[in-house]
C-alpha atoms as a PDB file:
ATOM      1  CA  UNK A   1     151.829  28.350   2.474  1.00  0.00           C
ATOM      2  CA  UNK A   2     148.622  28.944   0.802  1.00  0.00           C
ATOM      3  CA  UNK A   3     146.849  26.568   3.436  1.00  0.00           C
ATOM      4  CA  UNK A   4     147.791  28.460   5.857  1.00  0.00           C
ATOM      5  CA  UNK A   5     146.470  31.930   4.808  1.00  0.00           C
ATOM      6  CA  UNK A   6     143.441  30.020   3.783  1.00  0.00           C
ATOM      7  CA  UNK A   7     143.015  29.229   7.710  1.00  0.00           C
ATOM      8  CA  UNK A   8     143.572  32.582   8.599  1.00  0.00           C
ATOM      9  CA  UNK A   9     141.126  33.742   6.106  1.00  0.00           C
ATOM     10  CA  UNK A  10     138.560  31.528   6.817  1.00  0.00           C
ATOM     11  CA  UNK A  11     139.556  32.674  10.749  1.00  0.00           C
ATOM     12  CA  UNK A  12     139.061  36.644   9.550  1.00  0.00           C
ATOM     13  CA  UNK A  13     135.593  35.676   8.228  1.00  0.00           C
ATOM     14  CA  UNK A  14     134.548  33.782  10.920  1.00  0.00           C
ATOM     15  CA  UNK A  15     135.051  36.553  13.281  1.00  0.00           C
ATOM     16  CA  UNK A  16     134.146  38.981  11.773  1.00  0.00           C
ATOM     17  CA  UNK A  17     130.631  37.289  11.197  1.00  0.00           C
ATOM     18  CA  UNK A  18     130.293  37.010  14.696  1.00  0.00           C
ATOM     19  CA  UNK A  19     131.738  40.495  15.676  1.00  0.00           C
ATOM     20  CA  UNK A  20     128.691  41.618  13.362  1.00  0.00           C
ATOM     21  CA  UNK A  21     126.191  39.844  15.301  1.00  0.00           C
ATOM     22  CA  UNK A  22     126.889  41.196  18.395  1.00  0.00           C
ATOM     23  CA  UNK A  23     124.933  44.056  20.162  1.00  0.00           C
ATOM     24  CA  UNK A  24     127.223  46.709  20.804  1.00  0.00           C
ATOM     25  CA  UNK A  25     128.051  49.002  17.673  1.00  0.00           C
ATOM     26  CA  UNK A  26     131.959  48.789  18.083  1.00  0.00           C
ATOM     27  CA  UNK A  27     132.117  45.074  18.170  1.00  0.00           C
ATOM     28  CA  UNK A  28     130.082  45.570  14.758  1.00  0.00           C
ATOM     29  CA  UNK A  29     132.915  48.187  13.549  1.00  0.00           C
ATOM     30  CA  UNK A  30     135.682  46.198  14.150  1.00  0.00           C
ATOM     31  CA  UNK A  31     134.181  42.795  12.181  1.00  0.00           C
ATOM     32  CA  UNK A  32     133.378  45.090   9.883  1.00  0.00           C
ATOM     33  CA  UNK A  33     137.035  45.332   9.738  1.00  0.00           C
ATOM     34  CA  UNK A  34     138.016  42.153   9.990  1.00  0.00           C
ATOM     35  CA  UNK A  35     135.665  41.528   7.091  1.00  0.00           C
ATOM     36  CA  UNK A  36     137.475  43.827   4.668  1.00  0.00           C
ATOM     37  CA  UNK A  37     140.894  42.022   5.488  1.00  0.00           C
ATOM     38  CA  UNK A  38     140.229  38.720   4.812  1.00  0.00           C
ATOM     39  CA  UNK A  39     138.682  39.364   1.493  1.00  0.00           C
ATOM     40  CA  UNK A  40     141.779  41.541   0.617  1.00  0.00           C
ATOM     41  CA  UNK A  41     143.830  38.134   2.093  1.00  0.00           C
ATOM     42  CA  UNK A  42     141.020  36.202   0.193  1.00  0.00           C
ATOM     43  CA  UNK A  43     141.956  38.077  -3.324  1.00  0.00           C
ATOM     44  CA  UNK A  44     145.567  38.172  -2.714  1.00  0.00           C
ATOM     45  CA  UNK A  45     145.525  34.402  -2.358  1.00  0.00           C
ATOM     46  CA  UNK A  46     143.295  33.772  -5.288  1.00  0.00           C
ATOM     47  CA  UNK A  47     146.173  35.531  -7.452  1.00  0.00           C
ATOM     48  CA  UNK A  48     148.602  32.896  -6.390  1.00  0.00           C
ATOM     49  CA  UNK A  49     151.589  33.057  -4.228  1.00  0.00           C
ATOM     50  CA  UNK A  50     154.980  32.953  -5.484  1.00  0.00           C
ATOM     51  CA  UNK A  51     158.024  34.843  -5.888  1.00  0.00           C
ATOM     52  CA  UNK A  52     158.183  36.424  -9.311  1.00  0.00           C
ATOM     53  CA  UNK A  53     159.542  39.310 -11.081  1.00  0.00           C
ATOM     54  CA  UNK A  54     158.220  42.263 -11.785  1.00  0.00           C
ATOM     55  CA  UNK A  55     155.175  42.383 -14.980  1.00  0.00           C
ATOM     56  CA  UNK A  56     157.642  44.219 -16.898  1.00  0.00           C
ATOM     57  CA  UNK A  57     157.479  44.064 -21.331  1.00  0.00           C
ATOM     58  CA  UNK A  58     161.226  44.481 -22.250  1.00  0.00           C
ATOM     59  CA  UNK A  59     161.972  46.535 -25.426  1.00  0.00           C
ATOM     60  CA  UNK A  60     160.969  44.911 -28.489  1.00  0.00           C
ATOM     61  CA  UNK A  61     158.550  41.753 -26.940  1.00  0.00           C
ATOM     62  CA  UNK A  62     154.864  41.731 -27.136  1.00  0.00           C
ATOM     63  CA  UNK A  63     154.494  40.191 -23.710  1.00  0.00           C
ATOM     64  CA  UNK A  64     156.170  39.690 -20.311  1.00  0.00           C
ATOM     65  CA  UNK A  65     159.131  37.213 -19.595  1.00  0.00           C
ATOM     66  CA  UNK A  66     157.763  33.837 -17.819  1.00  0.00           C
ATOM     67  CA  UNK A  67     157.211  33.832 -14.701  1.00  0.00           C
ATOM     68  CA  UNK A  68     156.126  36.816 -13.443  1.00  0.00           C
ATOM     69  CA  UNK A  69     154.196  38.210 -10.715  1.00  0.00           C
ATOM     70  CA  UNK A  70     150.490  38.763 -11.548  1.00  0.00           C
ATOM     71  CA  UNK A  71     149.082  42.735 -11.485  1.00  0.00           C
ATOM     72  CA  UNK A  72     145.387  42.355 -11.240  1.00  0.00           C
ATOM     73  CA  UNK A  73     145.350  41.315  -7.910  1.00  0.00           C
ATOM     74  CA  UNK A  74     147.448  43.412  -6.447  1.00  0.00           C
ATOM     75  CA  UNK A  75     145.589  46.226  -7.903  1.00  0.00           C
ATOM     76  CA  UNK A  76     142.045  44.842  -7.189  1.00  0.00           C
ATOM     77  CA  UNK A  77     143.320  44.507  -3.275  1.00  0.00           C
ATOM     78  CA  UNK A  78     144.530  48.699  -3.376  1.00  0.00           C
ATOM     79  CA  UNK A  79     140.786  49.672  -4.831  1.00  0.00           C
ATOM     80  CA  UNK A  80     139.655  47.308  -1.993  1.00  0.00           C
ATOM     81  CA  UNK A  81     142.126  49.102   0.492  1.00  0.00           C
ATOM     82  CA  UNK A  82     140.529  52.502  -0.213  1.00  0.00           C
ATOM     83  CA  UNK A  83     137.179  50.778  -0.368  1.00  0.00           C
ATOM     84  CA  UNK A  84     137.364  49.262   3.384  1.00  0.00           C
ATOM     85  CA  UNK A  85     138.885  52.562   4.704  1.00  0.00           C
ATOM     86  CA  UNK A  86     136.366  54.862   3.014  1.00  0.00           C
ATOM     87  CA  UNK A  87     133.298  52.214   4.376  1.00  0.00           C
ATOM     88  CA  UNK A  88     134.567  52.561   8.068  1.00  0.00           C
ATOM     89  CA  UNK A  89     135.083  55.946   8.529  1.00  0.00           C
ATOM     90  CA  UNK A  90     131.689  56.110   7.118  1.00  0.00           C
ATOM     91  CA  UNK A  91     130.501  53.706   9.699  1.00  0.00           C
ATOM     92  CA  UNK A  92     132.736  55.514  12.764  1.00  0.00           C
ATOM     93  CA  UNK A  93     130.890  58.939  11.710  1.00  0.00           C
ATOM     94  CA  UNK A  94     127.382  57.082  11.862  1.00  0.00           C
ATOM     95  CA  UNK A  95     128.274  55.469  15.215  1.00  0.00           C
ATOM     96  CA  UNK A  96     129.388  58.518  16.452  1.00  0.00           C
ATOM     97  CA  UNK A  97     126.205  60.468  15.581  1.00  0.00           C
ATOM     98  CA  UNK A  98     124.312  57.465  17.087  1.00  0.00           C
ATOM     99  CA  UNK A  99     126.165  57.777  20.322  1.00  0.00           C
ATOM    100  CA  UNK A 100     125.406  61.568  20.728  1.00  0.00           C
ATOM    101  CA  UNK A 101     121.663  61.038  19.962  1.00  0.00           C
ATOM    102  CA  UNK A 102     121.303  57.899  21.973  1.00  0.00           C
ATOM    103  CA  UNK A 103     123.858  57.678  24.770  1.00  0.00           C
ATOM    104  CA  UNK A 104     124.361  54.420  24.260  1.00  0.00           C
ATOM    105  CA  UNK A 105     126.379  51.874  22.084  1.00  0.00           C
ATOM    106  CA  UNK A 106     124.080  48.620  22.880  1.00  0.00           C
ATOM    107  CA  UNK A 107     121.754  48.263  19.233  1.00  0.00           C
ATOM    108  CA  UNK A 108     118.910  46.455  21.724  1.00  0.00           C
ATOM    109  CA  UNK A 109     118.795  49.912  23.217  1.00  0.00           C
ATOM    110  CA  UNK A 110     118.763  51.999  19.897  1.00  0.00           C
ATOM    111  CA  UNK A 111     116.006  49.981  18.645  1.00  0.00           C
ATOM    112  CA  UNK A 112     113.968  50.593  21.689  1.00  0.00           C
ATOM    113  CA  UNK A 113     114.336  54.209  20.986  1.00  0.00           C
ATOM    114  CA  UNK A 114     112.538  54.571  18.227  1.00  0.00           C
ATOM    115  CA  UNK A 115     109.253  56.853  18.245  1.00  0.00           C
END
């Protein structure tokens, strides 16, 4: 199973790379997206795939039963959540400034703008 979200990772990146080098700002927005969910995939691979229980201490042990399912992760892919969402609608509110100002969503055509 892990193979296979390592394909579709590696598929994310690789699209996302070459949404980025296009010239028209939205195709850069949405690799930007596609960026941000394979390295959430990417960590939430890393941590390991299996079917656990939860990371819970029972009363009176020191640490968790065998077996269980890994936090960090999980966590570190929630901050990245927020992260990605906060980073595009940052990047939506630039673009849509740029539009206004420009006309135009073609980056050959921003550049040439410039006085």
């Amino acid at each position: 199973m892990e193979w296979i979200i390592s394909i579709v990772v590696g598929g994310l990146y690789a699209a996302g790379f070459y949404l980025l080098m296009r010239r028209s700002l939205v195709k850069v927005v949405i690799g930007l997206v596609l960026l941000s969910q394979a390295a959430n995939l990417l960590i939430f691979t890393a941590g390991g795939l299996r079917s656990s229980q939860a990371p819970l201490v029972p009363e009176g042990a020191k640490v968790p039963p065998e077996g269980f399912a890994d936090p960090l992760p999980q966590a570190l892919i929630l901050t990245a959540i927020v992260i990605g969402f906060g980073v595009i609608a940052f990047t939506l509110a630039l673009f849509q400034v740029a539009y206004k100002r420009v006309g135009t969503d073609d980056l050959d055509q921003m550049n040439s703008t410039d006085t």
